[in-house]
Protein backbone atom coordinates (compact mmCIF):
# COMPACT_ATOMS: atom_id res chain seq x y z
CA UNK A 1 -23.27 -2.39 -9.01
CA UNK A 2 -21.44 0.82 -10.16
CA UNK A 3 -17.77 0.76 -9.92
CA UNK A 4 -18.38 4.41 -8.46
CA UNK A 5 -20.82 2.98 -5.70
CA UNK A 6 -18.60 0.45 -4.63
CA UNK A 7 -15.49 2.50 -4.14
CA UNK A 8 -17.68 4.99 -2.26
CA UNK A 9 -18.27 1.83 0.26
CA UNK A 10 -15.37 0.01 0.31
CA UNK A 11 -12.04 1.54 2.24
CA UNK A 12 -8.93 2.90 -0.11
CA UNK A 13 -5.77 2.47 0.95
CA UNK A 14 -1.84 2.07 -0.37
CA UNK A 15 0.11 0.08 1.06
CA UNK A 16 3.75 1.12 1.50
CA UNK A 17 6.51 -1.05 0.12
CA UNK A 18 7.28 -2.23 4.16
CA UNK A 19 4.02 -3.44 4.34
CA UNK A 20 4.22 -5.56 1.59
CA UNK A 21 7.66 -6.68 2.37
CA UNK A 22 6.65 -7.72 5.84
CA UNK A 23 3.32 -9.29 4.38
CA UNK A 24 5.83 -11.67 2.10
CA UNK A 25 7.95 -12.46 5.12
CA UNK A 26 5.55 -13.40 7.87
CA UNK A 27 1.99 -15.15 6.50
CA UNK A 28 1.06 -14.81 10.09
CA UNK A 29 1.52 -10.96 10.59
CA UNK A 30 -0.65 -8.14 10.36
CA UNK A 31 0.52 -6.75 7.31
CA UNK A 32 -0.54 -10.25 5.51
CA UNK A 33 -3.75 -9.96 6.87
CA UNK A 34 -4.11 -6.18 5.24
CA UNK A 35 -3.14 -8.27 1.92
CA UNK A 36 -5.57 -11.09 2.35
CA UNK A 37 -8.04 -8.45 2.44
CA UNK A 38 -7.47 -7.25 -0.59
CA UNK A 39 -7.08 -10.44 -2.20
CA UNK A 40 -10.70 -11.19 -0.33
CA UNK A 41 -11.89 -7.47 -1.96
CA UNK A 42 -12.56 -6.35 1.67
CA UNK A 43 -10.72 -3.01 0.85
CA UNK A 44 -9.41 -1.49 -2.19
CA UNK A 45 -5.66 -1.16 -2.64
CA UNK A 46 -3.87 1.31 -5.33
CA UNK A 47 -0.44 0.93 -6.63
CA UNK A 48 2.13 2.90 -9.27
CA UNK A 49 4.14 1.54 -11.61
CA UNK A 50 7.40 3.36 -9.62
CA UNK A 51 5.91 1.48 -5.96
CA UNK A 52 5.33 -1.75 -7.84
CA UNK A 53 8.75 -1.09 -9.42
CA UNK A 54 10.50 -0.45 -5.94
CA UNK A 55 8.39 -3.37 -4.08
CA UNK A 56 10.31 -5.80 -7.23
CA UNK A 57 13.73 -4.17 -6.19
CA UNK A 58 13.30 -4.68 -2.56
CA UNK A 59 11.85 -8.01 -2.65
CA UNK A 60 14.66 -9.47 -4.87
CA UNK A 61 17.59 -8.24 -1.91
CA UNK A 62 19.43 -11.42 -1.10
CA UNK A 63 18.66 -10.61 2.65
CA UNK A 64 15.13 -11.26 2.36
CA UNK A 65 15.65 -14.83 0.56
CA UNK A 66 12.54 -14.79 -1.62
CA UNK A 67 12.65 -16.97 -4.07
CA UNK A 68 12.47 -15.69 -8.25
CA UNK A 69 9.18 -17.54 -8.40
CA UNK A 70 7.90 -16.06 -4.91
CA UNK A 71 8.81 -12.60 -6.27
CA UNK A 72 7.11 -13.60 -9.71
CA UNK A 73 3.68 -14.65 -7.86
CA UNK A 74 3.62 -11.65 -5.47
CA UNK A 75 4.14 -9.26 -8.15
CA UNK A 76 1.34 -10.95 -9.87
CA UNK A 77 -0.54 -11.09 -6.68
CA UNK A 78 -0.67 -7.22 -6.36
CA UNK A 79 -1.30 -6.75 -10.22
CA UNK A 80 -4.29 -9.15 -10.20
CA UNK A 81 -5.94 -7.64 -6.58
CA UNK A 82 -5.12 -3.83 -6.81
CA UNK A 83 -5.74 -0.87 -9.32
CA UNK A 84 -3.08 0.65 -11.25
CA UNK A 85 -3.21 4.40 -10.95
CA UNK A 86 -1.11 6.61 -13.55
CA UNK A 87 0.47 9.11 -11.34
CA UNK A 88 -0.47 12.54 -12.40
CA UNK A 89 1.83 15.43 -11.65
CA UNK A 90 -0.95 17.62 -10.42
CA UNK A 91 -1.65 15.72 -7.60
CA UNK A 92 2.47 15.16 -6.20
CA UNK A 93 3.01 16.15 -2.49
CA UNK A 94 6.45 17.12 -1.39
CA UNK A 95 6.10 16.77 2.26
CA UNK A 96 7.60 13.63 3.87
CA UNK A 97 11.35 13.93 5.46
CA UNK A 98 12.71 10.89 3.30
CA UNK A 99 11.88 12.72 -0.68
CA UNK A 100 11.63 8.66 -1.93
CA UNK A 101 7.93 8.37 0.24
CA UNK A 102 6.53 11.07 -1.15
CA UNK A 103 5.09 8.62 -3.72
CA UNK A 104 2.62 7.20 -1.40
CA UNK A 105 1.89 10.44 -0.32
CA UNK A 106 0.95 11.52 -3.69
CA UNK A 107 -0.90 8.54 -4.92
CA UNK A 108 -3.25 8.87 -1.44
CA UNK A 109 -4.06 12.49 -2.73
CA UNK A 110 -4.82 11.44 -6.09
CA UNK A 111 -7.16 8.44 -5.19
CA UNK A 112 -8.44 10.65 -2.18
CA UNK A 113 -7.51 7.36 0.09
CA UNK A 114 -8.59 6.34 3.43
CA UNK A 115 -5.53 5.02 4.97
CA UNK A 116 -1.60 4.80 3.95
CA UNK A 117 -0.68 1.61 5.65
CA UNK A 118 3.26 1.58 6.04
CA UNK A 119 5.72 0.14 8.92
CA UNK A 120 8.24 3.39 7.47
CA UNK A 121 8.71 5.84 10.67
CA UNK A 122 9.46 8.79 8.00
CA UNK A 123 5.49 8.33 6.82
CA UNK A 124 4.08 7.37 10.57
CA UNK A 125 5.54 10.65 11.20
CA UNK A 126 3.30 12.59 9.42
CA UNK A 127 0.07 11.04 10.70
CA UNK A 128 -1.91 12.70 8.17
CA UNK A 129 -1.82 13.74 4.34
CA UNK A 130 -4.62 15.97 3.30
CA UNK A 131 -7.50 13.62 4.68
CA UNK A 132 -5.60 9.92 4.81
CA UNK A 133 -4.87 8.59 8.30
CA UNK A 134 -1.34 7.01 7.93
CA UNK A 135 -1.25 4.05 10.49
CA UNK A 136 1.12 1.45 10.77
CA UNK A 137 -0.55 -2.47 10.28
CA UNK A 138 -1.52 -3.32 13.10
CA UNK A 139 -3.30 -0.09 14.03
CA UNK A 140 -4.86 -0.09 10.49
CA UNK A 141 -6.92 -3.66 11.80
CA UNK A 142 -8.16 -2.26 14.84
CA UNK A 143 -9.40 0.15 12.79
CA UNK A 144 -10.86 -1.22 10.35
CA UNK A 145 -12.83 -3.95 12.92
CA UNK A 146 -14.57 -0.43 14.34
C-alpha cells in the first residue's frame, strides 16, 4: 500500500512533551495508551528534532527519577515508532500564550495533523490550530473509539 494511502487513513497527531512525560511515568495512564498506539501503528505520530530534544531534557530532571537507560529506550522508542519531520519556516505559527509551544503548533500545520495531544493548559487553551483539535489524553481516546 502507498505510504500516501495510508496516511490518508490512519489519524496524525503530535504528541506534546507532557504527554510523553506522563506516558513514561504511569504505564497505566491514558497518555501510555496514546503511545502504545503508535508503537501498535494504530495512529501516526510526528516529532522534531527541537521536541525530541526538549522531551530528552525533561525526562532526564532528577524529579522524574528515570533511569539513563529508561531515557535511552524511550528516546529510541519514539525514533523507531514516529516520523521525523524537518521543521520548515513557512509553516511556524506564533499563536500560543507560552512562545516555547508554538512548536507543536507549527509541526500540526506542517503535517496538516488530526489531533495535538498535550496535558499543557497553554495549548488546551487554544482548542484549535488551523484544522487540529487539541485535546488533552484522555479526551483524545474517547475520540478516537468514535
Amino acid at each position: 500500500m502507498k505510504l500516501e494511502k495510508v496516511a490518508k487513513t490512519r489519524i496524525k497527531v503530535v504528541l506534546d512533551t507532557s504527554c510523553y512525560v506522563a506516558s513514561l511515568l504511569s504505564v497505566s495512564g491514558a497518555s501510555a495508551k496514546i503511545v502504545e498506539l503508535i508503537i501498535n501503528g494504530k495512529i501516526f505520530n510526528f516529532y522534531t528534532e527541537e521536541i525530541l530534544t526538549e522531551v530528552r531534557e525533561v525526562i532526564s530532571r532528577k524529579k522524574f527519577n528515570v533511569t539513563k537507560e529508561q531515557q535511552k529506550y524511550f528516546i529510541h522508542l519514539i525514533q523507531e515508532t514516529s516520523f521525523l519531520i524537518k521543521q520548515l519556516q513557512t509553516y511556524k505559527v506564533n499563536k500560543c500564550r507560552d512562545p516555547n509551544d508554538d512548536k507543536f503548533l507549527s509541526l500540526a500545520n506542517q503535517i496538516d495533523a488530526d489531533f495535538i495531544i498535550t496535558i499543557d493548559n497553554d495549548l488546551l487553551a487554544l482548542r484549535t490550530s488551523n484544522k487540529t483539535k487539541i485535546v488533552a489524553p484522555n479526551k483524545f481516546l474517547t475520540i478516537k473509539d468514535d
